[in-house]
N, C-alpha and C. Protein backbone atom coordinates (compact mmCIF):
# COMPACT_ATOMS: atom_id res chain seq x y z
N UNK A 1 11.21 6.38 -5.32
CA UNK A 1 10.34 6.71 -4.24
C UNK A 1 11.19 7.40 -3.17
N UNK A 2 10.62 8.67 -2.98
CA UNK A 2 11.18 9.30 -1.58
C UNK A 2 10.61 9.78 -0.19
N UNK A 3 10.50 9.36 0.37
CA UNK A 3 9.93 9.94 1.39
C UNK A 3 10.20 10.88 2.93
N UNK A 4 8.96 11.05 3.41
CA UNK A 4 9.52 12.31 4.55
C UNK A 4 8.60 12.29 5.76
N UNK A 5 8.41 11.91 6.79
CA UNK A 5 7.84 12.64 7.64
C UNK A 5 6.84 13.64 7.80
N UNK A 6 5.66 13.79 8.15
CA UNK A 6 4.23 14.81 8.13
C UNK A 6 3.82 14.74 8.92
N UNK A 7 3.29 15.55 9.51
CA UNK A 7 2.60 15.72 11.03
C UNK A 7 1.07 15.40 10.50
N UNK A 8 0.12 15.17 11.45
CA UNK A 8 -0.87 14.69 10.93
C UNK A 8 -1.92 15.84 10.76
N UNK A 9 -1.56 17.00 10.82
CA UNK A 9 -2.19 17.97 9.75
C UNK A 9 -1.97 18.13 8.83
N UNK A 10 -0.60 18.36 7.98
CA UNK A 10 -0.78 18.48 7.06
C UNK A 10 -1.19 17.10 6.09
N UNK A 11 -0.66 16.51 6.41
CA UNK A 11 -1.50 14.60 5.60
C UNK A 11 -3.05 15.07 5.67
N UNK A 12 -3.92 15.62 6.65
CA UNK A 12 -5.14 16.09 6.47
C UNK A 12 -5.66 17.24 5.85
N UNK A 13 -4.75 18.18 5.59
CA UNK A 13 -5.41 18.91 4.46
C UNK A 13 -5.60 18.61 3.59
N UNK A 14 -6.94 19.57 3.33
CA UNK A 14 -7.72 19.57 1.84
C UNK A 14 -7.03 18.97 0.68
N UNK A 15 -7.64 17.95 -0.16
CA UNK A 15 -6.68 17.59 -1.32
C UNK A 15 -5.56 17.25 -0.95
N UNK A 16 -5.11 16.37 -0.03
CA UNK A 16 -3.79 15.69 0.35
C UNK A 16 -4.81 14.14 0.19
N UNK A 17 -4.04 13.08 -0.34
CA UNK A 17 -4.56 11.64 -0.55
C UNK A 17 -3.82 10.83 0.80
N UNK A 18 -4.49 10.08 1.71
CA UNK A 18 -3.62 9.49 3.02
C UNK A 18 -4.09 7.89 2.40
N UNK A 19 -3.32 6.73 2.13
CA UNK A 19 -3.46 5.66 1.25
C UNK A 19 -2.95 5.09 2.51
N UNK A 20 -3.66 4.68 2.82
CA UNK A 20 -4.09 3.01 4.24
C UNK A 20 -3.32 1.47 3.59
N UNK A 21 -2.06 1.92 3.30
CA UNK A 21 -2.09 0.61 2.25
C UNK A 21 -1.94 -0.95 2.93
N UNK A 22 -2.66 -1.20 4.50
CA UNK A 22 -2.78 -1.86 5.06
C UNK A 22 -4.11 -2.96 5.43
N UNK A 23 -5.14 -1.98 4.60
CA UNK A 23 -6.12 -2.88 4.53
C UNK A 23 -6.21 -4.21 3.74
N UNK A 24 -7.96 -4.75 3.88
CA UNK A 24 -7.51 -6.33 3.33
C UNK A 24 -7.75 -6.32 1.79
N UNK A 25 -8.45 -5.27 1.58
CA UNK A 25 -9.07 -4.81 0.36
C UNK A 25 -7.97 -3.98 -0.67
N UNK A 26 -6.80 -3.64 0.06
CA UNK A 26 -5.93 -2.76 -0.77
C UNK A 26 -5.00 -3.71 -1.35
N UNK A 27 -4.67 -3.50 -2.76
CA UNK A 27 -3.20 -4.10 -3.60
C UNK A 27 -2.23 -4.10 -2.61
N UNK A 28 -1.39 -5.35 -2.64
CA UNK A 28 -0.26 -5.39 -2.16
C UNK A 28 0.27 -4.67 -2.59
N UNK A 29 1.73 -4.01 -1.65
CA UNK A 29 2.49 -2.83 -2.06
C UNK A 29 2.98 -2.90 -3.32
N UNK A 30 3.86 -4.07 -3.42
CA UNK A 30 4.32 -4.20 -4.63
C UNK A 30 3.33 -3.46 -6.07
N UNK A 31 2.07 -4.13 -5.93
CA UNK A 31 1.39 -3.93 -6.98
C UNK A 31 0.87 -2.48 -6.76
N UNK A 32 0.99 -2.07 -6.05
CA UNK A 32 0.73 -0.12 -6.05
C UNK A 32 1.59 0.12 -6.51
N UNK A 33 3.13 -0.18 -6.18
CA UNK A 33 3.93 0.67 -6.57
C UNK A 33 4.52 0.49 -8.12
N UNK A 34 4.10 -0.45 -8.47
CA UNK A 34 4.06 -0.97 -10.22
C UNK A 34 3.01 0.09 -10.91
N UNK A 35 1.78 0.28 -10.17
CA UNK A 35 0.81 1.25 -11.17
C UNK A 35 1.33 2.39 -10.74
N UNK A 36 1.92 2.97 -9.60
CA UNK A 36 2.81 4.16 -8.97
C UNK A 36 3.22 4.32 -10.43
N UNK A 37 4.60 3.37 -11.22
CA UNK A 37 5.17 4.08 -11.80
C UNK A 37 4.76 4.29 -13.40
N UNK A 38 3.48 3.69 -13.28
CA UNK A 38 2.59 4.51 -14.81
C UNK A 38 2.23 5.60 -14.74
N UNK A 39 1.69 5.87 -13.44
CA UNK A 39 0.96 7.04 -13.17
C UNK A 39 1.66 8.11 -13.03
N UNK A 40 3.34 7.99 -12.76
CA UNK A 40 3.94 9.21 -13.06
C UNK A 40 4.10 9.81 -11.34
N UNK A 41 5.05 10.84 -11.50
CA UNK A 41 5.30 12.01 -10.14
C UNK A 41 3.95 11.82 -9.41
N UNK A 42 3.72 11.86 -8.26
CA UNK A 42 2.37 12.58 -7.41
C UNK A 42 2.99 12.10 -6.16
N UNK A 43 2.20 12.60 -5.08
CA UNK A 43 2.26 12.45 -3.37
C UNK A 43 1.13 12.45 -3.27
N UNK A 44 1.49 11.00 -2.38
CA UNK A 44 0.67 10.68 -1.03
C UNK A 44 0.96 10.67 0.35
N UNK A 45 -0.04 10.21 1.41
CA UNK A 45 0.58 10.04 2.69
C UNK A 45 0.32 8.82 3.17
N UNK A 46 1.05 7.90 3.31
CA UNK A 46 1.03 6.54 4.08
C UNK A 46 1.13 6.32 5.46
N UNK A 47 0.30 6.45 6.66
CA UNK A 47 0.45 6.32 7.89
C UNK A 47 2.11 5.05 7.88
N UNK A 48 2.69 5.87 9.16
CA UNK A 48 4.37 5.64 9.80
C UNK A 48 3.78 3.96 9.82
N UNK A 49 3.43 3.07 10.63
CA UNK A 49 3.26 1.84 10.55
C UNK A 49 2.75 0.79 9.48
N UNK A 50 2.03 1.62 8.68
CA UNK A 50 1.52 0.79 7.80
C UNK A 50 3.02 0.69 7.11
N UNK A 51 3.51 2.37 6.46
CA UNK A 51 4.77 1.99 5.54
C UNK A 51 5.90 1.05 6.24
N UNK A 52 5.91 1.25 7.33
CA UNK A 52 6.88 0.57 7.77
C UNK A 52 6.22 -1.37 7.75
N UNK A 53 5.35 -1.58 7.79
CA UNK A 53 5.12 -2.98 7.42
C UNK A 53 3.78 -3.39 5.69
N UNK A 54 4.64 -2.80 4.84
CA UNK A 54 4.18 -2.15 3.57
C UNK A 54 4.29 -4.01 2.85
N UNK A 55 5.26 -4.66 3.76
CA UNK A 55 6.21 -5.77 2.68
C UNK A 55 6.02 -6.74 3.52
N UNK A 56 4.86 -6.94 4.41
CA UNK A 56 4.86 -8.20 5.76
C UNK A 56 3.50 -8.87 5.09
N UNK A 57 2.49 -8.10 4.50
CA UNK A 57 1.64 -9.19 3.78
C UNK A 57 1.83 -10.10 2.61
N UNK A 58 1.43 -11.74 3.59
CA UNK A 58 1.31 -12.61 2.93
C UNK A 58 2.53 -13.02 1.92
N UNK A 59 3.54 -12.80 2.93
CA UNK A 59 5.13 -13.33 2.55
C UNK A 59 5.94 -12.58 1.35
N UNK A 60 5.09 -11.43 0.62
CA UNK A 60 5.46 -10.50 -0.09
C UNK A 60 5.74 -11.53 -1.16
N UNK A 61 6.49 -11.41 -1.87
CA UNK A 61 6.47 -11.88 -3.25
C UNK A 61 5.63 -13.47 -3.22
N UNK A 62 6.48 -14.15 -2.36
CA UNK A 62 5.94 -15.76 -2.06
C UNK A 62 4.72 -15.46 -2.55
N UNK A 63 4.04 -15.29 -1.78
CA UNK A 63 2.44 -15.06 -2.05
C UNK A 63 1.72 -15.65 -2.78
N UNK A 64 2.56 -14.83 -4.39
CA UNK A 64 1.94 -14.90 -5.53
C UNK A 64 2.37 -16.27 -6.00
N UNK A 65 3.41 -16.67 -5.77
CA UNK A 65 3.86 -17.65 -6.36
C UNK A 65 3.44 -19.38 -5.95
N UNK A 66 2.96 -18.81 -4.92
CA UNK A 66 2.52 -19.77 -3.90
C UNK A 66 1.23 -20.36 -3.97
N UNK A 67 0.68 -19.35 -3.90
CA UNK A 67 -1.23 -18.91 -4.29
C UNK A 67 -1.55 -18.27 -5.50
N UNK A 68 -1.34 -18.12 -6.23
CA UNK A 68 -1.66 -17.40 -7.58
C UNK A 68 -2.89 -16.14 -7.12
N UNK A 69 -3.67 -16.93 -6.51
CA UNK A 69 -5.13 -15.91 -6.18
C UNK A 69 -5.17 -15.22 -4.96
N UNK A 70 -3.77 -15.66 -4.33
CA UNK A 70 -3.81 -14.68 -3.04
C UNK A 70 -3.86 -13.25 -2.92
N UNK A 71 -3.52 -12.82 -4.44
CA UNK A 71 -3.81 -11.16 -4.27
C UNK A 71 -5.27 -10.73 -4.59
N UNK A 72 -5.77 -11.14 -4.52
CA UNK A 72 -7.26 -10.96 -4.57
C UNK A 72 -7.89 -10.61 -3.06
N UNK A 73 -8.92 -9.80 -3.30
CA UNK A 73 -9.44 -9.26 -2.01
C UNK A 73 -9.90 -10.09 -1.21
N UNK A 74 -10.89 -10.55 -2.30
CA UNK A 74 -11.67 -12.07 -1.98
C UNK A 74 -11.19 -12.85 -0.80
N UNK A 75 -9.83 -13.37 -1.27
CA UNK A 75 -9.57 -14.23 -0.34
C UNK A 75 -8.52 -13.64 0.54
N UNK A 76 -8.33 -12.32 0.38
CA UNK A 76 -7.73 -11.72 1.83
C UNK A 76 -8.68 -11.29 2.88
N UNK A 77 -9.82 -11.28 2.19
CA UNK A 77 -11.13 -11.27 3.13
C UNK A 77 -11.23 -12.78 4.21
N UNK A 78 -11.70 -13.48 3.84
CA UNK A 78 -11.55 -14.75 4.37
C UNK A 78 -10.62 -15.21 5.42
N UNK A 79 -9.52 -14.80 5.03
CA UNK A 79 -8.59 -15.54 5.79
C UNK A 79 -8.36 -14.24 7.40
């Protein structure tokens, strides 16, 4: 993974993907970046704060190990 800096036009042009990966509804990073590497080369744009706290939900790995079902939307809804 490499990344760079974008002004927030170009992240908004046409056919550019901007991935919020901060919501309650989105895969933990980890688990994006596991299907990231099936899916092969591509770009996205991750708003500066979200990437920068990409690894603060729900104790990051702990999580899973902790809660088994904590990666579920379900109950990131809830809480």
């Amino acid at each position: 993974m490499t990344g760079r800096y974008a002004s927030k036009e170009e992240a908004k042009k046409k056919g550019n993907v901007i991935n919020n990966v901060g919501w309650w509804f989105k895969p933990w990073f980890y688990q994006h970046a596991q299907t990231a590497l099936k899916k092969g080369e591509f770009v996205e744009y991750i708003p500066t704060r979200e990437y920068y706290h990409r690894h603060t939900r729900c104790l990051y790995w702990e999580g899973k190990l902790i809660l088994p079902f904590a990666d579920q939307w379900w109950f990131r809804f809830t809480g």
